[in-house]
Protein backbone atom coordinates (compact mmCIF):
# COMPACT_ATOMS: atom_id res chain seq x y z
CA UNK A 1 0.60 44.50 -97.45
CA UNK A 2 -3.01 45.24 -96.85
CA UNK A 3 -4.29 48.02 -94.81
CA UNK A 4 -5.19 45.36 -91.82
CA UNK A 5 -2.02 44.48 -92.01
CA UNK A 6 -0.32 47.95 -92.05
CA UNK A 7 -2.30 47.82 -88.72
CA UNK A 8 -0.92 45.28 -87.13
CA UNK A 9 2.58 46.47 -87.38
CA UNK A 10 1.59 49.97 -85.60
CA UNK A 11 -1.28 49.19 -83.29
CA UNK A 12 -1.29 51.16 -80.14
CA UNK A 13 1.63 53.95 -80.95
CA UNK A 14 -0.24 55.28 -84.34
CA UNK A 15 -3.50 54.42 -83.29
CA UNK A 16 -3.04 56.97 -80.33
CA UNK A 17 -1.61 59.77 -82.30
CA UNK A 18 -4.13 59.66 -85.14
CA UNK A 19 -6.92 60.03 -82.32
CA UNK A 20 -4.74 62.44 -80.12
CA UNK A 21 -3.98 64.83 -83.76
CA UNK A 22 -7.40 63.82 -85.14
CA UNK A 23 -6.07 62.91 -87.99
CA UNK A 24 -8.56 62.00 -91.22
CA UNK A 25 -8.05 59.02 -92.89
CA UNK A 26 -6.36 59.81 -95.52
CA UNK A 27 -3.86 61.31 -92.99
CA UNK A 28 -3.83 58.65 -90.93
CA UNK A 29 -2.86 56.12 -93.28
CA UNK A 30 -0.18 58.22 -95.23
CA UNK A 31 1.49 58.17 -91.74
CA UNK A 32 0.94 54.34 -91.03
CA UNK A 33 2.31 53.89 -94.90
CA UNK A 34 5.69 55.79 -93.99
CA UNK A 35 6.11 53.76 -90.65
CA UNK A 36 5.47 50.71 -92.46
CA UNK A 37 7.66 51.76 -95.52
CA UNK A 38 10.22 52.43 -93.89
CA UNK A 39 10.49 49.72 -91.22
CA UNK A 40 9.91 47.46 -93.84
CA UNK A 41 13.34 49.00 -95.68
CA UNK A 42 14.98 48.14 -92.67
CA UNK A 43 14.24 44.86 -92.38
CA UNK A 44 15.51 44.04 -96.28
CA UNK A 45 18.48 45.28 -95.36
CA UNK A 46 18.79 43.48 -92.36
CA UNK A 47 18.03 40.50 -94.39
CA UNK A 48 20.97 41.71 -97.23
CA UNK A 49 23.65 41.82 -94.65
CA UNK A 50 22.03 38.30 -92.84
CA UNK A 51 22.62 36.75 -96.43
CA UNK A 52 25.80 38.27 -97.12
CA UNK A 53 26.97 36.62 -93.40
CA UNK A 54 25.37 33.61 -94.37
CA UNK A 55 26.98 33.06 -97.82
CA UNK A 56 30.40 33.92 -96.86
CA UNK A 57 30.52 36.92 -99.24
CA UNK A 58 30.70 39.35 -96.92
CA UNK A 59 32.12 42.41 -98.90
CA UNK A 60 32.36 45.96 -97.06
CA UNK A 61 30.63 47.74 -99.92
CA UNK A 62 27.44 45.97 -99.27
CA UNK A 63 27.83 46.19 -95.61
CA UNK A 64 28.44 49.96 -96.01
CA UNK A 65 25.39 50.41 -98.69
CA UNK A 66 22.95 48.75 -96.58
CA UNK A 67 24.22 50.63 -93.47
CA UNK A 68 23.66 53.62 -94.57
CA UNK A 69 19.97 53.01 -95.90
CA UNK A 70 19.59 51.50 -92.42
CA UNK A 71 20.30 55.03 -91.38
CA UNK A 72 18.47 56.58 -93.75
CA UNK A 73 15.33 54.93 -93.04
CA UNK A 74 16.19 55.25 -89.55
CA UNK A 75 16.22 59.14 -89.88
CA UNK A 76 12.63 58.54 -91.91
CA UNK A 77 11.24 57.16 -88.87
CA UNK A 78 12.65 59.50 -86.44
CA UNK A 79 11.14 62.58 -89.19
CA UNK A 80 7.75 60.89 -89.13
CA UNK A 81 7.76 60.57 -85.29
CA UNK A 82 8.79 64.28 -84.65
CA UNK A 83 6.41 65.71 -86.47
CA UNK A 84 3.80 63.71 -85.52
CA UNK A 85 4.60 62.34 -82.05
CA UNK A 86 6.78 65.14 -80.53
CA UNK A 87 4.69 68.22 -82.28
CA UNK A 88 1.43 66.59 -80.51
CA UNK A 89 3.33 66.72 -76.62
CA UNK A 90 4.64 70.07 -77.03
């Protein structure tokens, strides 16, 4: 994923809090990176427990494992967004 890209998926909610935190660049895309990392994580394990569905081989264990990197990721994202979000507004 190039760094237009890694745009694209964030455009108005990072964009505002690198210019609200003045964030420098370097900054600013370490923070678009972990969005886009992690969201990205998400989505392949979506797509696990899609193709598990799909195939018939639906087996709790891989249900479980990709539910709880779901989470996981989920928490990443929530992490990123406190401290950079939340810190900002209060």
């Amino acid at each position: 994923m190039g760094q237009a890209d890694r745009r694209l998926c964030f455009p108005l909610g990072v964009d505002v809090v690198v210019a609200r935190r003045a964030l420098s660049p370097s900054d600013a895309e370490y923070l678009r990176c972990s969005l886009a990392n992690a969201v990205t994580a998400i989505l392949l394990q979506a797509e696990v427990i899609r193709r598990h569905m799909a195939s018939g081989m639906l087996q709790e264990p891989a249900i479980e494992c990709a539910t709880e990197q779901i989470g996981l990721n989920a928490k990443q994202i929530w992490q990123v967004v406190e401290a950079t979000v939340l810190e900002s507004t209060t």
